[in-house]
N, C-alpha and C. Protein backbone atom coordinates (compact mmCIF):
# COMPACT_ATOMS: atom_id res chain seq x y z
N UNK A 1 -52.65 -35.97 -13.38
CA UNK A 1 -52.34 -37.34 -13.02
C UNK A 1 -51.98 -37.38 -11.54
N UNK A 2 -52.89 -38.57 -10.63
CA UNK A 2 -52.56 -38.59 -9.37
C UNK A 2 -51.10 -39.04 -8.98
N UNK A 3 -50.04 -38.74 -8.51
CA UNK A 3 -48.86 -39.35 -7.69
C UNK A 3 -49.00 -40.38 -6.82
N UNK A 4 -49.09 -42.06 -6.69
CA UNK A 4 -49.44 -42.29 -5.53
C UNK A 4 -47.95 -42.36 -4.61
N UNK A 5 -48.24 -42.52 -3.24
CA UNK A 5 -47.16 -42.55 -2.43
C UNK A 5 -47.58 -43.99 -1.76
N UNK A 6 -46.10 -44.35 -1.15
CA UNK A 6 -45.92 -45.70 -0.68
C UNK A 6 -47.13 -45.72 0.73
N UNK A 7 -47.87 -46.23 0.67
CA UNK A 7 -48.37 -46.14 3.07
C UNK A 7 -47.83 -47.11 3.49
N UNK A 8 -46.60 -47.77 3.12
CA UNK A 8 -46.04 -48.99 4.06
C UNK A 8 -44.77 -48.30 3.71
N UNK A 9 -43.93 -48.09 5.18
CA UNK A 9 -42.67 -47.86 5.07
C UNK A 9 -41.74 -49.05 5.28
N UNK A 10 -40.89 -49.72 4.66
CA UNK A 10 -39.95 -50.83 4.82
C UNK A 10 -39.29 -50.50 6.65
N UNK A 11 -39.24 -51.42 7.17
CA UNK A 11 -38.15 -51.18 8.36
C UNK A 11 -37.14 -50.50 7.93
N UNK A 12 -36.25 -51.03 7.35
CA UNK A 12 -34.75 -50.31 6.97
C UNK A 12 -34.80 -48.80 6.99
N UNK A 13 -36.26 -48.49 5.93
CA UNK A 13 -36.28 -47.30 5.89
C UNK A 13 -36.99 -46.19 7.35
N UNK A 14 -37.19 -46.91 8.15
CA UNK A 14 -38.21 -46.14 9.02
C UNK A 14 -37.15 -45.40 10.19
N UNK A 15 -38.27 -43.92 10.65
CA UNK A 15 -37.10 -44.22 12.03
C UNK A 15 -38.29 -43.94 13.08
N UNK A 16 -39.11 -44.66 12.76
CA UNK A 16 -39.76 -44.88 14.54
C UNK A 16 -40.05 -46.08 14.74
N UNK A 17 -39.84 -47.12 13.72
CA UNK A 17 -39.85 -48.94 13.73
C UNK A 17 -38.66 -49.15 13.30
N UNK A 18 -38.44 -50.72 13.68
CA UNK A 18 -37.72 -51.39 12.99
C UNK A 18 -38.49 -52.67 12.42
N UNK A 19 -39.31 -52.29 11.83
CA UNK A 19 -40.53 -53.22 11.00
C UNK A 19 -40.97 -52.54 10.21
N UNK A 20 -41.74 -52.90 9.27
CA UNK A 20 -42.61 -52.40 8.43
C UNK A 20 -43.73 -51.57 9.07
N UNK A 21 -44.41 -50.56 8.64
CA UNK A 21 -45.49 -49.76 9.23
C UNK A 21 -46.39 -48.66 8.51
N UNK A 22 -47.27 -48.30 8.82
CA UNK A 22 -48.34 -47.60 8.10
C UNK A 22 -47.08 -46.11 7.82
N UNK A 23 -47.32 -45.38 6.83
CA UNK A 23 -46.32 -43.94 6.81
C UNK A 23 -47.09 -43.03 8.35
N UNK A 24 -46.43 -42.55 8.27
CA UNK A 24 -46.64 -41.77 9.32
C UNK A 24 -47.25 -42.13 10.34
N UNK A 25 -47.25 -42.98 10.90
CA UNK A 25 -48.22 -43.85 11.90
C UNK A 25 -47.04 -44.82 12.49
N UNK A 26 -47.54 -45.07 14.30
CA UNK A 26 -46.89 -46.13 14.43
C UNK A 26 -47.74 -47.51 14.13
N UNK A 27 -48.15 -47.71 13.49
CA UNK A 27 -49.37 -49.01 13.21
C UNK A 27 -48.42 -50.02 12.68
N UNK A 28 -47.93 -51.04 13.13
CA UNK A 28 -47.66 -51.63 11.82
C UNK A 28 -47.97 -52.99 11.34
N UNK A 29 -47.20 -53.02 10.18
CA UNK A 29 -47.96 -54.00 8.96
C UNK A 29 -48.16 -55.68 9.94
N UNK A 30 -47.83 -55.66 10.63
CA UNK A 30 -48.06 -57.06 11.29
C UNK A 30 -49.47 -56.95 12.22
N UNK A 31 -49.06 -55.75 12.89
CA UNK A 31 -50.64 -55.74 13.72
C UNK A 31 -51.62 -55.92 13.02
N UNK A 32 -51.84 -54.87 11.90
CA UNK A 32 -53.00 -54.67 11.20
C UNK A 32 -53.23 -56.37 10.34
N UNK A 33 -51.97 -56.96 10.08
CA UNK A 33 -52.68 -58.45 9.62
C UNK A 33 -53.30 -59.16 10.38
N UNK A 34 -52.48 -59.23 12.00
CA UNK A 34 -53.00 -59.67 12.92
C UNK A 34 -54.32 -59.52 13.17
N UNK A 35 -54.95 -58.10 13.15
CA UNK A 35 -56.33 -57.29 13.29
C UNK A 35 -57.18 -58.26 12.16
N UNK A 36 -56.74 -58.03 10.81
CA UNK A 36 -57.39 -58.56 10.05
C UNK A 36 -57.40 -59.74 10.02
N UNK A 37 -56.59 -60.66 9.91
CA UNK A 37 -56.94 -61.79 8.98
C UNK A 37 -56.54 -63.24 10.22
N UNK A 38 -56.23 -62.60 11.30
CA UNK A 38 -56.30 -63.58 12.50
C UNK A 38 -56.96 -63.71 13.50
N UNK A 39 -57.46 -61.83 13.68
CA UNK A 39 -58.79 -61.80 14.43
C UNK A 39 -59.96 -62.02 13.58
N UNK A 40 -60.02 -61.57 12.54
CA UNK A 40 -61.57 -61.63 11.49
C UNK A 40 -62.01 -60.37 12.01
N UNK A 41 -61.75 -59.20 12.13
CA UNK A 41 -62.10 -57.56 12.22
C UNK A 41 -61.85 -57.23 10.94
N UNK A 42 -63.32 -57.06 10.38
CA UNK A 42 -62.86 -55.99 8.79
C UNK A 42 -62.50 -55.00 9.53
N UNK A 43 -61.66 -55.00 7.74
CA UNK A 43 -60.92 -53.83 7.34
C UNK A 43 -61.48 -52.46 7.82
N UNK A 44 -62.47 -52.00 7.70
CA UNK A 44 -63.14 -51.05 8.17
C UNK A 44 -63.12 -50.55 8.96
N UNK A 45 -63.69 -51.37 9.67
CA UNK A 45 -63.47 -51.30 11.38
C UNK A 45 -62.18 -51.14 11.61
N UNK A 46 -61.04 -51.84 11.41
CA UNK A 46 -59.50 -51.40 11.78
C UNK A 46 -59.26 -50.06 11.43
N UNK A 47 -59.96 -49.80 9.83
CA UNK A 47 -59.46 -48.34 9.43
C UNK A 47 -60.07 -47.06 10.44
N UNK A 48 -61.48 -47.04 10.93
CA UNK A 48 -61.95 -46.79 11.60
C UNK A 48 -61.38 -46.45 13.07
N UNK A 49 -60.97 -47.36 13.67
CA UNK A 49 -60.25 -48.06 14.62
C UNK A 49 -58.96 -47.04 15.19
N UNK A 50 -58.38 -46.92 13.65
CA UNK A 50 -56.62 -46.42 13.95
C UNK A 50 -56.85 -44.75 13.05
N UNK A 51 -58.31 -44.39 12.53
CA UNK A 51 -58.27 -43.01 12.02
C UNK A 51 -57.63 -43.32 10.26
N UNK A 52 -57.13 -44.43 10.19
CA UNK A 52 -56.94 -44.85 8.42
C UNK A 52 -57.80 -44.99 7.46
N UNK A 53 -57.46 -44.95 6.30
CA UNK A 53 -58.30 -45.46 4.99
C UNK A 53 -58.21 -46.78 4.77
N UNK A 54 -59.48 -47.29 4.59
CA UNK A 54 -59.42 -48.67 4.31
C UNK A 54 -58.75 -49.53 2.95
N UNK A 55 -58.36 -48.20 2.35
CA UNK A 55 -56.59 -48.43 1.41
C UNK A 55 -55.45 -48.54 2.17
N UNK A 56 -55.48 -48.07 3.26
CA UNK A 56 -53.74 -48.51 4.12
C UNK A 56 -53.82 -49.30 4.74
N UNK A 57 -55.39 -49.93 4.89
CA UNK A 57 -55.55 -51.29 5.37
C UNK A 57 -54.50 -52.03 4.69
N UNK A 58 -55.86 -52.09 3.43
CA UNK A 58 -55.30 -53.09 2.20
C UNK A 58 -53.89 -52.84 1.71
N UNK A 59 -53.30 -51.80 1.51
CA UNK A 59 -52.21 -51.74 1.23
C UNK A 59 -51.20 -52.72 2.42
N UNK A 60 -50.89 -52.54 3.63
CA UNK A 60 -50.70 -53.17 4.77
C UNK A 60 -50.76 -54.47 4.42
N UNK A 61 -52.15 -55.34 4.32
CA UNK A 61 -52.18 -56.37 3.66
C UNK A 61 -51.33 -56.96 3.08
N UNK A 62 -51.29 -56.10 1.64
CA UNK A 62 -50.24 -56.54 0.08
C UNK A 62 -49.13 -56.66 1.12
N UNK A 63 -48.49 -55.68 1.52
CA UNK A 63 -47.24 -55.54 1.76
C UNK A 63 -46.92 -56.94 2.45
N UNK A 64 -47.37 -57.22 3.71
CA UNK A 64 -47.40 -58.27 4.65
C UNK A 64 -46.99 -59.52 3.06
N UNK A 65 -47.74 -59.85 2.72
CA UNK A 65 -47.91 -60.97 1.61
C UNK A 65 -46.94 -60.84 0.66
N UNK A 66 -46.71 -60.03 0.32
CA UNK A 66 -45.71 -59.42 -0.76
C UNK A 66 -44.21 -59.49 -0.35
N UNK A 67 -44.46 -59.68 0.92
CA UNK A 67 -42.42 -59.48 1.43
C UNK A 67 -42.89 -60.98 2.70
N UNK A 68 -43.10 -62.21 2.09
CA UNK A 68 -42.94 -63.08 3.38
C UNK A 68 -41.90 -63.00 4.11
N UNK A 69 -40.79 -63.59 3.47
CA UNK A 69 -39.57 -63.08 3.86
C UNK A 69 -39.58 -62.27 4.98
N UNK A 70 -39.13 -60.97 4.80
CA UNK A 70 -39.26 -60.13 5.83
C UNK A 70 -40.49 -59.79 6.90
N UNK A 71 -41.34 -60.28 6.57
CA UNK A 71 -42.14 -60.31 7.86
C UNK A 71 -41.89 -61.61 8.71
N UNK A 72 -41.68 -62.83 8.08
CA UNK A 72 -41.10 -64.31 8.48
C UNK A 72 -40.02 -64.02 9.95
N UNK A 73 -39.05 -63.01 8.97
CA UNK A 73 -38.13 -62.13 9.75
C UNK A 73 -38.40 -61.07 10.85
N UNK A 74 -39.18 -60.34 10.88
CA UNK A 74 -39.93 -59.53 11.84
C UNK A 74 -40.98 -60.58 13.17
N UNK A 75 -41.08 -61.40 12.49
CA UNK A 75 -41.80 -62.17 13.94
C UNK A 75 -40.92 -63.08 14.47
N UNK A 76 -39.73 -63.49 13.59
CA UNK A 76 -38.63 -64.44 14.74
C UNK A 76 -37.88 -63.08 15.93
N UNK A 77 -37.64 -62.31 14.62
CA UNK A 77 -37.33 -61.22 16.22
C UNK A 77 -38.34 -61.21 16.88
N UNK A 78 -39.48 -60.50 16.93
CA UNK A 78 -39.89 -60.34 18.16
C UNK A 78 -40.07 -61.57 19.13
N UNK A 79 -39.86 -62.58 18.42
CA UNK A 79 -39.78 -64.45 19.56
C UNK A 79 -38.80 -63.80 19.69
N UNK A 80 -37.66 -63.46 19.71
CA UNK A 80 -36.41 -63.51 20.07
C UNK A 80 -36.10 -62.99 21.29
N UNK A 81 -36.88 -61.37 21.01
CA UNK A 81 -36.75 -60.26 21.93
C UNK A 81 -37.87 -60.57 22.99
N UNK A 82 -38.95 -61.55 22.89
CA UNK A 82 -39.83 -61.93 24.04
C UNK A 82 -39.17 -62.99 24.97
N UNK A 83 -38.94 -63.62 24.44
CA UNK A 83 -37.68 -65.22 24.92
C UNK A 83 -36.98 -64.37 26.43
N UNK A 84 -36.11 -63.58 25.07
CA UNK A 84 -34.86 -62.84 25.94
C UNK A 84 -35.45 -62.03 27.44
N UNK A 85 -36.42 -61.15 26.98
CA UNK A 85 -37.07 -60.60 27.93
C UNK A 85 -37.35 -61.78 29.16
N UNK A 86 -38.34 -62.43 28.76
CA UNK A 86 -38.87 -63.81 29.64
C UNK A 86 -37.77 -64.24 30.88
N UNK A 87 -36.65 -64.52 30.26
CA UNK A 87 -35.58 -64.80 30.69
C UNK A 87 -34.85 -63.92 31.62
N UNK A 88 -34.77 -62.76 31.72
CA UNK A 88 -34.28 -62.00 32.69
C UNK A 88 -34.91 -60.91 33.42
N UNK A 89 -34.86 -61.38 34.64
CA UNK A 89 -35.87 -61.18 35.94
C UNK A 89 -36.28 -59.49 35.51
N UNK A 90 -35.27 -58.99 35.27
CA UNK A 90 -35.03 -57.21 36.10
C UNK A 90 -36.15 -57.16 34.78
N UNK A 91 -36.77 -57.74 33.17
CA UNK A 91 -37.41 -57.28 32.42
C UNK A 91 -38.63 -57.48 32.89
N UNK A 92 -39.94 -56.72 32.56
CA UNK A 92 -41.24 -56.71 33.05
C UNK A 92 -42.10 -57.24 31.92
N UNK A 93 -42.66 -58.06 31.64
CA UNK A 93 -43.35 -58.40 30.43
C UNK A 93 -44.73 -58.67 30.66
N UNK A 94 -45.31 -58.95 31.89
CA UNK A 94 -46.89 -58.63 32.40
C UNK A 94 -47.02 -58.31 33.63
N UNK A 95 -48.08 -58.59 34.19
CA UNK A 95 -48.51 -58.18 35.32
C UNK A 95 -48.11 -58.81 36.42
N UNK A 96 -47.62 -60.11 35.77
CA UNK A 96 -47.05 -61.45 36.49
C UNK A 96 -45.76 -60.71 37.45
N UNK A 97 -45.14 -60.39 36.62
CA UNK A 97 -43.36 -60.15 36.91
C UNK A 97 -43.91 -58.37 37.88
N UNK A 98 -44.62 -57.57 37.88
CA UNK A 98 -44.73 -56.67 38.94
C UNK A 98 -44.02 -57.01 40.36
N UNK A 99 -43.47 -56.40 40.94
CA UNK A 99 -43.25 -56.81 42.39
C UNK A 99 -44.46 -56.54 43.36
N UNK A 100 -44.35 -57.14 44.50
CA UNK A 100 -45.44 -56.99 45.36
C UNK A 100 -45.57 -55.76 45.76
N UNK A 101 -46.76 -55.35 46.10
CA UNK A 101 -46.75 -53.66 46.84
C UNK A 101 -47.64 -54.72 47.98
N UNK A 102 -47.02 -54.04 49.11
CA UNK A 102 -47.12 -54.17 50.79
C UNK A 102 -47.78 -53.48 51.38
């Protein structure tokens, strides 16, 4: 009998995110929805893409859908932490905010 194992680690549980994310990978479950289902890039191609199975796609997927909630929660932070950034000079957030080279 096969064992399966989780490929989405919860934030709480992770220690190289504080989001949800592929196991062992920094990929996570927001990009890959993003990839999928806001760009229109099959699954394939993403799995392809990041060296995954087009099961940790889909798994990724479920998860995203399966916990609104907490992903609801994972994208007000990052508004939060972009805002904040935006807001204070000394942070760099594009190419914009570079200083001049002379």
């Amino acid at each position: 009998m096969s064992k399966q194992v989780n490929t989405v680690v919860p934030g709480e549980e992770s220690e190289i995110h504080d989001e949800p994310h592929i196991r062992d990978r920094r990929i996570t479950v927001s990009h890959i929805h993003a990839l999928v289902e806001e760009r229109g890039i099959d699954a394939r191609t993403v799995a392809d893409r990041f060296d995954l199975t087009v099961s940790d796609v889909y798994h990724a997927l479920a998860y995203y859908h399966d916990h609104p909630e907490e992903m609801r929660a994972v994208t007000e932070h990052r508004r939060e932490l972009h805002d904040t950034a935006k807001e204070d000079p000394n942070i760099i957030t594009g190419p914009e905010d570079l200083p001049d080279s002379d």
